[in-house]
C-alpha atoms as a PDB file:
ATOM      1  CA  UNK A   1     -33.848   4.672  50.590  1.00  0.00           C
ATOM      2  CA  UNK A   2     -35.255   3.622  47.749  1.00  0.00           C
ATOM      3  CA  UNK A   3     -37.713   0.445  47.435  1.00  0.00           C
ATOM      4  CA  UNK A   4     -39.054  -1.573  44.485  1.00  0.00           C
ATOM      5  CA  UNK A   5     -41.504  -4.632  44.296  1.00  0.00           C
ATOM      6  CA  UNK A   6     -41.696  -7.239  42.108  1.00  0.00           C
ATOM      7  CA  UNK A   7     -43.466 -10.083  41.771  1.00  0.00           C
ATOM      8  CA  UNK A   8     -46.138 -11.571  39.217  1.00  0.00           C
ATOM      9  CA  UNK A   9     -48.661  -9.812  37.881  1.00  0.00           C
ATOM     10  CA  UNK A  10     -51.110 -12.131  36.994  1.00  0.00           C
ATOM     11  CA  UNK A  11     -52.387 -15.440  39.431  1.00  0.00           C
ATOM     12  CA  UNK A  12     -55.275 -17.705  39.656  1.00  0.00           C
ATOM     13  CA  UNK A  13     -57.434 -17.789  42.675  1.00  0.00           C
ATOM     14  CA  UNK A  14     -56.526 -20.024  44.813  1.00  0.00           C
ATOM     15  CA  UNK A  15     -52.871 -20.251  44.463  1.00  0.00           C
ATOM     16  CA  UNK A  16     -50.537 -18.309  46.675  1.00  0.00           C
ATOM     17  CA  UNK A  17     -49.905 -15.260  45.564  1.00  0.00           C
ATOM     18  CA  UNK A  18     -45.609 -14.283  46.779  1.00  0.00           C
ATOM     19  CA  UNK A  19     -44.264 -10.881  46.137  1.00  0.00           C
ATOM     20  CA  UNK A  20     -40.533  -9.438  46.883  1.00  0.00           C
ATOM     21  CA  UNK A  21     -39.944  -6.260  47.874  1.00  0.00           C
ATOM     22  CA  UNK A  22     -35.929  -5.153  47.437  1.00  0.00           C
ATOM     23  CA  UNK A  23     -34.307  -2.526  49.369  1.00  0.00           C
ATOM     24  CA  UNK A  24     -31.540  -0.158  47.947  1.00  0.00           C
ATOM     25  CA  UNK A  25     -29.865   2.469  50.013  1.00  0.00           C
ATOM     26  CA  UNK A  26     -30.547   1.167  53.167  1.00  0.00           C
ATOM     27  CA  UNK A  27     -29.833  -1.816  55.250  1.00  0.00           C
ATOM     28  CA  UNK A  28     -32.820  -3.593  55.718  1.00  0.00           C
ATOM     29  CA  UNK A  29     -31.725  -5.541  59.145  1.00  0.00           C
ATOM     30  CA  UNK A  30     -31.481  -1.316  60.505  1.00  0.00           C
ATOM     31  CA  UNK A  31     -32.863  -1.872  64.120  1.00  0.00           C
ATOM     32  CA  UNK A  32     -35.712   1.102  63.825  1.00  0.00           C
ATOM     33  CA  UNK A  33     -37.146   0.110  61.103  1.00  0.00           C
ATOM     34  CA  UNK A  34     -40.641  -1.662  60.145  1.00  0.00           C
ATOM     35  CA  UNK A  35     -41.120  -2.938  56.967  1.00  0.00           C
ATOM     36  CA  UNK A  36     -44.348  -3.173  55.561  1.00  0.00           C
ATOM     37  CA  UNK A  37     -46.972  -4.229  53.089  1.00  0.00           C
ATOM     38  CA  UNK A  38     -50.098  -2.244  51.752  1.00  0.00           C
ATOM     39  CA  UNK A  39     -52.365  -2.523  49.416  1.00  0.00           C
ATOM     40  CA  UNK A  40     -55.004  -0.817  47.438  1.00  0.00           C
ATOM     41  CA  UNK A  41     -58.285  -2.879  45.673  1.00  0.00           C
ATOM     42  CA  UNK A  42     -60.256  -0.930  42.869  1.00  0.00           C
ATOM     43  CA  UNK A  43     -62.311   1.519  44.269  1.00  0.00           C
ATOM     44  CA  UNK A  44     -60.740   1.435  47.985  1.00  0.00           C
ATOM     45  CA  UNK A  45     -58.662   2.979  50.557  1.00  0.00           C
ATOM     46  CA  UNK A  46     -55.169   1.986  51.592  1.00  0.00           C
ATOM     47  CA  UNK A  47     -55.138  -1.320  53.499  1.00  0.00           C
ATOM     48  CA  UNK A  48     -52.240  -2.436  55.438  1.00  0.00           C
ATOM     49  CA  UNK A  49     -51.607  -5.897  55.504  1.00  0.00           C
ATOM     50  CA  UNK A  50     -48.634  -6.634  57.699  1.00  0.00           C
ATOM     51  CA  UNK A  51     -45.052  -5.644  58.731  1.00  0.00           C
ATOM     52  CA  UNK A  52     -41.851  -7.605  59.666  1.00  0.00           C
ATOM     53  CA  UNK A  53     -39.243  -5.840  62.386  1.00  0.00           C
ATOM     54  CA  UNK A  54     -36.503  -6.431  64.121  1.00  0.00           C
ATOM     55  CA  UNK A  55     -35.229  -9.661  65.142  1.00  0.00           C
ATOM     56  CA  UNK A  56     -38.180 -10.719  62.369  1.00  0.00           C
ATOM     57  CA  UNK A  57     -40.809 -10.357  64.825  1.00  0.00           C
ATOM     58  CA  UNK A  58     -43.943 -10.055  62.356  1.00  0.00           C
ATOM     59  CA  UNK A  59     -47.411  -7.878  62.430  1.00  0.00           C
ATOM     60  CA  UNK A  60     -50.596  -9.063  60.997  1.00  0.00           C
ATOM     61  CA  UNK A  61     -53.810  -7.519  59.949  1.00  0.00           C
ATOM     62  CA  UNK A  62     -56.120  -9.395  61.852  1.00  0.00           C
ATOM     63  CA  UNK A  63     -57.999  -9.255  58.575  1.00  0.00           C
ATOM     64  CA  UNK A  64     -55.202 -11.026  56.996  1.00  0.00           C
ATOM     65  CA  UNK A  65     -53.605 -12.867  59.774  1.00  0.00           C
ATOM     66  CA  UNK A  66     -54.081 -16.673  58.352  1.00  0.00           C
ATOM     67  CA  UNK A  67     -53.539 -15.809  54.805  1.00  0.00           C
ATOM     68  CA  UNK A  68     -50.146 -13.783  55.270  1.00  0.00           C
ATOM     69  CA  UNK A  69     -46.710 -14.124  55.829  1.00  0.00           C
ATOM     70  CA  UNK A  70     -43.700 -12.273  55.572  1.00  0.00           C
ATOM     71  CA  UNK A  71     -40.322 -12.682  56.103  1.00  0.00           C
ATOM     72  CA  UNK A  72     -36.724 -11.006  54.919  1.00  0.00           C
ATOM     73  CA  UNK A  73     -33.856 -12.120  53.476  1.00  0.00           C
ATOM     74  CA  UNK A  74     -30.859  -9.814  54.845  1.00  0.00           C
ATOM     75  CA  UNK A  75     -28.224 -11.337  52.142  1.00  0.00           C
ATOM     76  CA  UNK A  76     -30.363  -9.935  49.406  1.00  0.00           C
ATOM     77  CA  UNK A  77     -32.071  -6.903  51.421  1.00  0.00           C
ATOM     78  CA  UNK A  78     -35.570  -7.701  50.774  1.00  0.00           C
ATOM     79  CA  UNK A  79     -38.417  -8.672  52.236  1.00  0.00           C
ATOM     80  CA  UNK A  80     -41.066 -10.757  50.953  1.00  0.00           C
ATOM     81  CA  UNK A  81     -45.121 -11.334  50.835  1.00  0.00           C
ATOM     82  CA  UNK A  82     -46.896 -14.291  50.803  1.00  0.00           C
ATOM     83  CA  UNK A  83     -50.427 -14.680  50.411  1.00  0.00           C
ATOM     84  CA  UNK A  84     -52.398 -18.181  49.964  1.00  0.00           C
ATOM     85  CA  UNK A  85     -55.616 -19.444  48.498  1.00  0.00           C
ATOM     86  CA  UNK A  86     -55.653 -15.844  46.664  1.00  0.00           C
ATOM     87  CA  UNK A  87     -59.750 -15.040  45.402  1.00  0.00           C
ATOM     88  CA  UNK A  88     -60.543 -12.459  42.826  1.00  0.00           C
ATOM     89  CA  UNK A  89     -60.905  -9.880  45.861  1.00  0.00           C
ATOM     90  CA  UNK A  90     -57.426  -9.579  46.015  1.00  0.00           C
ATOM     91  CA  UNK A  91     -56.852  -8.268  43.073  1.00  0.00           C
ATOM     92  CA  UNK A  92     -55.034  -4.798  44.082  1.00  0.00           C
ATOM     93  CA  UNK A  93     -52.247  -2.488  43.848  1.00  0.00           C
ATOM     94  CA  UNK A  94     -49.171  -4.206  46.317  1.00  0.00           C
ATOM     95  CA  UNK A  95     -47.100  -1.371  47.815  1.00  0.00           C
ATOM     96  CA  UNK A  96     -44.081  -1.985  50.072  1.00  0.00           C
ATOM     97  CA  UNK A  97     -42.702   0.519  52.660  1.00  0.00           C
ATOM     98  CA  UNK A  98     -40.526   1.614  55.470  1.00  0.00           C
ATOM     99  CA  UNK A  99     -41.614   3.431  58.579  1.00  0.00           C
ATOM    100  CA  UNK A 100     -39.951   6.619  57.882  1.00  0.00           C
ATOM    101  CA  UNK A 101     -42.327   7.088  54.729  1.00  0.00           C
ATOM    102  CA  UNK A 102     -40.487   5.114  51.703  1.00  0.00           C
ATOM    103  CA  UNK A 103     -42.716   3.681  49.514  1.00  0.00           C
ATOM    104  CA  UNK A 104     -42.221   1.267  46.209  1.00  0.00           C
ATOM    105  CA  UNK A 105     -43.965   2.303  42.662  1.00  0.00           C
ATOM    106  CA  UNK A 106     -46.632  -0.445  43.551  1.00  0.00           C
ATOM    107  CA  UNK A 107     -46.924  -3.524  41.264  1.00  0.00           C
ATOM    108  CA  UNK A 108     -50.840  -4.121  39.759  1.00  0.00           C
ATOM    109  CA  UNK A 109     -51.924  -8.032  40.703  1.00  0.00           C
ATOM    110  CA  UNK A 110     -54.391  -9.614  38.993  1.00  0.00           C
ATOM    111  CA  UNK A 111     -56.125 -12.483  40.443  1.00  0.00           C
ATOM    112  CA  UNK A 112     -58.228 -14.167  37.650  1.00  0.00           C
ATOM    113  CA  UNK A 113     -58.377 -17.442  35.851  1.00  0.00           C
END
């Protein structure tokens, strides 16, 4: 399984900030699996941000919950973040992965006007 994000690499604070995540080798609608978004900010650990399953049941970080959404699209086997009224803060590296330990390159965003 391989996975590969894409998505802007520059926005403005305060617009929402929407990332895709695409899914080769693998069916993304597979009944076991969580999919997931992480990121990293300068200088910190890992943060995980939220997952979609199954039946598109979604997980929030309560630190995100609010902010984030995600949802799939099986025709296209990807997944997708969303993040609104993005601040300088969230300026990271965005990561997407599976649950059996696939993870995507990472794709640098830049929040800045």
């Amino acid at each position: 399984v391989q996975l590969q994000e894409s998505g802007p690499g520059l926005v403005k604070p305060s617009q929402t900030l929407s990332l895709t995540c695409t899914v080769s080798g693998g069916s993304i609608t597979t009944n076991s699996h969580f999919w997931s978004w992480i990121r990293q900010s300068p200088g910190k650990g890992l943060e995980w941000m939220g997952a979609i399953g199954y039946s598109d049941r979604t997980y929030y970080s309560p630190s995100q919950r609010g902010r984030t959404s995600i949802s799939r699209d099986t025709s296209k086997n990807q997944f997708t973040l969303q993040l609104s009224s993005v601040t300088p803060e969230d300026t990271a590296v965005y990561y997407c992965a599976d649950d059996l330990g696939h993870w995507g390159q990472g794709t640098q965003v830049t929040v800045s006007s």
